[in-house]
N, C-alpha and C. Protein backbone atom coordinates (compact mmCIF):
# COMPACT_ATOMS: atom_id res chain seq x y z
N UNK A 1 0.82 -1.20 0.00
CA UNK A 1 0.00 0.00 0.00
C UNK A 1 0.86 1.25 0.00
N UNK A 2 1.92 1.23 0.60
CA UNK A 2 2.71 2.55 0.96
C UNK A 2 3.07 2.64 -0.41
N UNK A 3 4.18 1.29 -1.65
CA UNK A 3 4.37 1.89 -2.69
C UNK A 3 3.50 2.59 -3.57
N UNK A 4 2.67 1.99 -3.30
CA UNK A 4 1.04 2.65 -4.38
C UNK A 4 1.15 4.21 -3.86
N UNK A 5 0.87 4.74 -3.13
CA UNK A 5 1.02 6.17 -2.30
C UNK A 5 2.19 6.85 -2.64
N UNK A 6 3.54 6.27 -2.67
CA UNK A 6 4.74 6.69 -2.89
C UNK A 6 4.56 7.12 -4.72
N UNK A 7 4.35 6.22 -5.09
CA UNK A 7 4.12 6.40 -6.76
C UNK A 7 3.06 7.31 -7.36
N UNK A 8 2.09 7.56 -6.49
CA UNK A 8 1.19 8.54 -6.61
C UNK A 8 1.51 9.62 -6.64
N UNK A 9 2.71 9.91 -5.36
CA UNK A 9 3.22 11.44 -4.91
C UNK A 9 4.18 11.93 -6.24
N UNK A 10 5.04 10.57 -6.20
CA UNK A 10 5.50 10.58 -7.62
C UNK A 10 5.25 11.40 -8.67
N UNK A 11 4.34 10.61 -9.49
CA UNK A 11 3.25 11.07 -10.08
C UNK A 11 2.88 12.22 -10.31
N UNK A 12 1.88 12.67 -9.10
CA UNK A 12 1.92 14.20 -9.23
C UNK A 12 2.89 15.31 -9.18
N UNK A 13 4.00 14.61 -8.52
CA UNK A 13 5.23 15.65 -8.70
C UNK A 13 5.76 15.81 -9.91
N UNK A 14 5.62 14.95 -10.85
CA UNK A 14 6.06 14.93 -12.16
C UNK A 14 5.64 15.58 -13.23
N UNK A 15 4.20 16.08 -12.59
CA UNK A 15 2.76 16.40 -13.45
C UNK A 15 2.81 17.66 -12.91
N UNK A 16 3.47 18.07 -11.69
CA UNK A 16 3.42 19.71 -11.37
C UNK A 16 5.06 20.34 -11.91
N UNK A 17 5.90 19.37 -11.75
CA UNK A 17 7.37 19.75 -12.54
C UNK A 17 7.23 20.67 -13.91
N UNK A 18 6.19 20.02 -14.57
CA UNK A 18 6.06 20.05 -15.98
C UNK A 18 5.08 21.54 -15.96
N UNK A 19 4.14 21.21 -15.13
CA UNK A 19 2.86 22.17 -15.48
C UNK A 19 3.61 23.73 -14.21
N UNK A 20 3.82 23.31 -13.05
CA UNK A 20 4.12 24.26 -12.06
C UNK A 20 5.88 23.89 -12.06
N UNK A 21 6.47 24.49 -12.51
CA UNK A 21 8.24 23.99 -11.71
C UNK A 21 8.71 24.17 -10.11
N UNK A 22 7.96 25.92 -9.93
CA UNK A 22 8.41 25.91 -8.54
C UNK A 22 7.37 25.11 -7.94
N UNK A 23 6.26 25.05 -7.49
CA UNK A 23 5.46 24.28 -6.56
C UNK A 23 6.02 22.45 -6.20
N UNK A 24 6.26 22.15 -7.42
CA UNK A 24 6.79 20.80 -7.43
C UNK A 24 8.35 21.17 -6.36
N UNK A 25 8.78 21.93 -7.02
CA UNK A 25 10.06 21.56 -6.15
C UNK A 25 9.97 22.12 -4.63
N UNK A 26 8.90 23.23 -4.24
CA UNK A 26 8.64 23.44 -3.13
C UNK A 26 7.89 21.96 -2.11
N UNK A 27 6.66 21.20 -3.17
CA UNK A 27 6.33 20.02 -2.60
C UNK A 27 7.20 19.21 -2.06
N UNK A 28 8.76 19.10 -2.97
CA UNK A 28 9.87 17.72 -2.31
C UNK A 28 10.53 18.86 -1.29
N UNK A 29 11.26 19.92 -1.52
CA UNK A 29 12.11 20.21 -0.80
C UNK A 29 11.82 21.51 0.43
N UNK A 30 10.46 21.93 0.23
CA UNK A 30 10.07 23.38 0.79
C UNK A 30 10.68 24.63 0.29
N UNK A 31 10.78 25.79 1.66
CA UNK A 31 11.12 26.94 0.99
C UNK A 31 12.73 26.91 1.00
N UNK A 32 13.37 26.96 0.03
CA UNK A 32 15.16 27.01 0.91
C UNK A 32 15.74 27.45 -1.13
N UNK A 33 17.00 26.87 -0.91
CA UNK A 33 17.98 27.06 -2.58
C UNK A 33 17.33 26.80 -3.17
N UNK A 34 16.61 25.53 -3.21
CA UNK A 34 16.14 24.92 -4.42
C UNK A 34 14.83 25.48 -4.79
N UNK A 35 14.03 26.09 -3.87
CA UNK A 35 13.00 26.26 -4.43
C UNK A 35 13.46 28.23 -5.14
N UNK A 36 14.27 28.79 -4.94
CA UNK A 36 14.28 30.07 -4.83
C UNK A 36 15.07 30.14 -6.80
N UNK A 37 16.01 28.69 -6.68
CA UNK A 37 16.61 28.74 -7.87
C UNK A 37 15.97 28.46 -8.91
N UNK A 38 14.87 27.44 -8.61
CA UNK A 38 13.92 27.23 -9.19
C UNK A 38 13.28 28.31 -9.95
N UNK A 39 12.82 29.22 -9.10
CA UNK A 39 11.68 30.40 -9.69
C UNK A 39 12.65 31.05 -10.67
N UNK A 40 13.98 31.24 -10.40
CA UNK A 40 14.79 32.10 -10.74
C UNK A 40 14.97 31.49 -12.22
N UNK A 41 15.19 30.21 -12.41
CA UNK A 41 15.55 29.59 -13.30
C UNK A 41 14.12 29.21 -14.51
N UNK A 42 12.77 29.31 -13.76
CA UNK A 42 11.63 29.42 -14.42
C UNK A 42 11.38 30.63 -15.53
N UNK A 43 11.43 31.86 -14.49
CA UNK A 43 11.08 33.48 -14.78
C UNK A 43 12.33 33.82 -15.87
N UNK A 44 13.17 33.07 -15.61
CA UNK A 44 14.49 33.53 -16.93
C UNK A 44 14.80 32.40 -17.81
N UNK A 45 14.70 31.87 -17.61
CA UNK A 45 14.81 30.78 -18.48
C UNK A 45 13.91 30.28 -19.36
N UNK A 46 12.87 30.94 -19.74
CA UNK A 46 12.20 30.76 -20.58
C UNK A 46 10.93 29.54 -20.20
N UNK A 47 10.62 29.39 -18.78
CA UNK A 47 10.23 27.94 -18.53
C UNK A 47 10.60 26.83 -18.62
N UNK A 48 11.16 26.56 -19.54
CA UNK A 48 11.70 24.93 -19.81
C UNK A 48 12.99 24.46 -19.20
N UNK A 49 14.08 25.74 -18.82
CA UNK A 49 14.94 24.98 -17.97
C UNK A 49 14.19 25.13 -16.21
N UNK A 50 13.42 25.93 -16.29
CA UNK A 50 12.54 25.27 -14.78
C UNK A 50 12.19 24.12 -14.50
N UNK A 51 11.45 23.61 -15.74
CA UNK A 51 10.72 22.30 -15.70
C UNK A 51 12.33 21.21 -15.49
N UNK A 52 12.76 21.54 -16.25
CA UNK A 52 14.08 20.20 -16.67
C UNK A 52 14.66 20.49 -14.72
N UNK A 53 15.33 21.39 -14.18
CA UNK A 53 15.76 21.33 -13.00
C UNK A 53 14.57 20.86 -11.92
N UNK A 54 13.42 21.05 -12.05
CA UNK A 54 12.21 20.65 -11.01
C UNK A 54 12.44 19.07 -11.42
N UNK A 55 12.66 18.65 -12.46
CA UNK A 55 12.16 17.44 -12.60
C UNK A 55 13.75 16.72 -12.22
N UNK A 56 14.66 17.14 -12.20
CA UNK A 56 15.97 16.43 -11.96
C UNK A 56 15.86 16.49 -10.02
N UNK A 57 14.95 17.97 -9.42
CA UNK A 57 15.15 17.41 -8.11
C UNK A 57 14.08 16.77 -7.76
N UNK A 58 12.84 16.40 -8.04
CA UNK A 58 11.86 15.82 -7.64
C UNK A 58 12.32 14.40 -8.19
N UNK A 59 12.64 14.36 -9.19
CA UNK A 59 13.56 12.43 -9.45
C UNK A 59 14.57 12.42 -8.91
């Protein structure tokens, strides 16, 4: 049961990486570097290196 739950969280973290970058990475790691580099890397980067770094720390 727990993996089913684990794969779920998964899941949606993968699905907010893509759609939200910072929220996903705020979901695994909270407020701290990663989420701050995140935004930083969203708002300038054109979105897509947000998504690619959300999704390298949420995997």
């Amino acid at each position: 049961m727990s993996t089913t739950i684990t794969n779920q969280n998964t899941l949606l973290k993968v699905v907010l990486a893509i759609l939200l970058p910072p929220l996903a990475v705020f979901m695994d790691k909270g407020i701290g570097t990663q989420f701050f580099l995140n935004v930083v890397l969203t708002l300038i980067g054109f979105w897509i290196v947000g998504v690619i770094h959300a999704l390298i720390v949420v995997l």
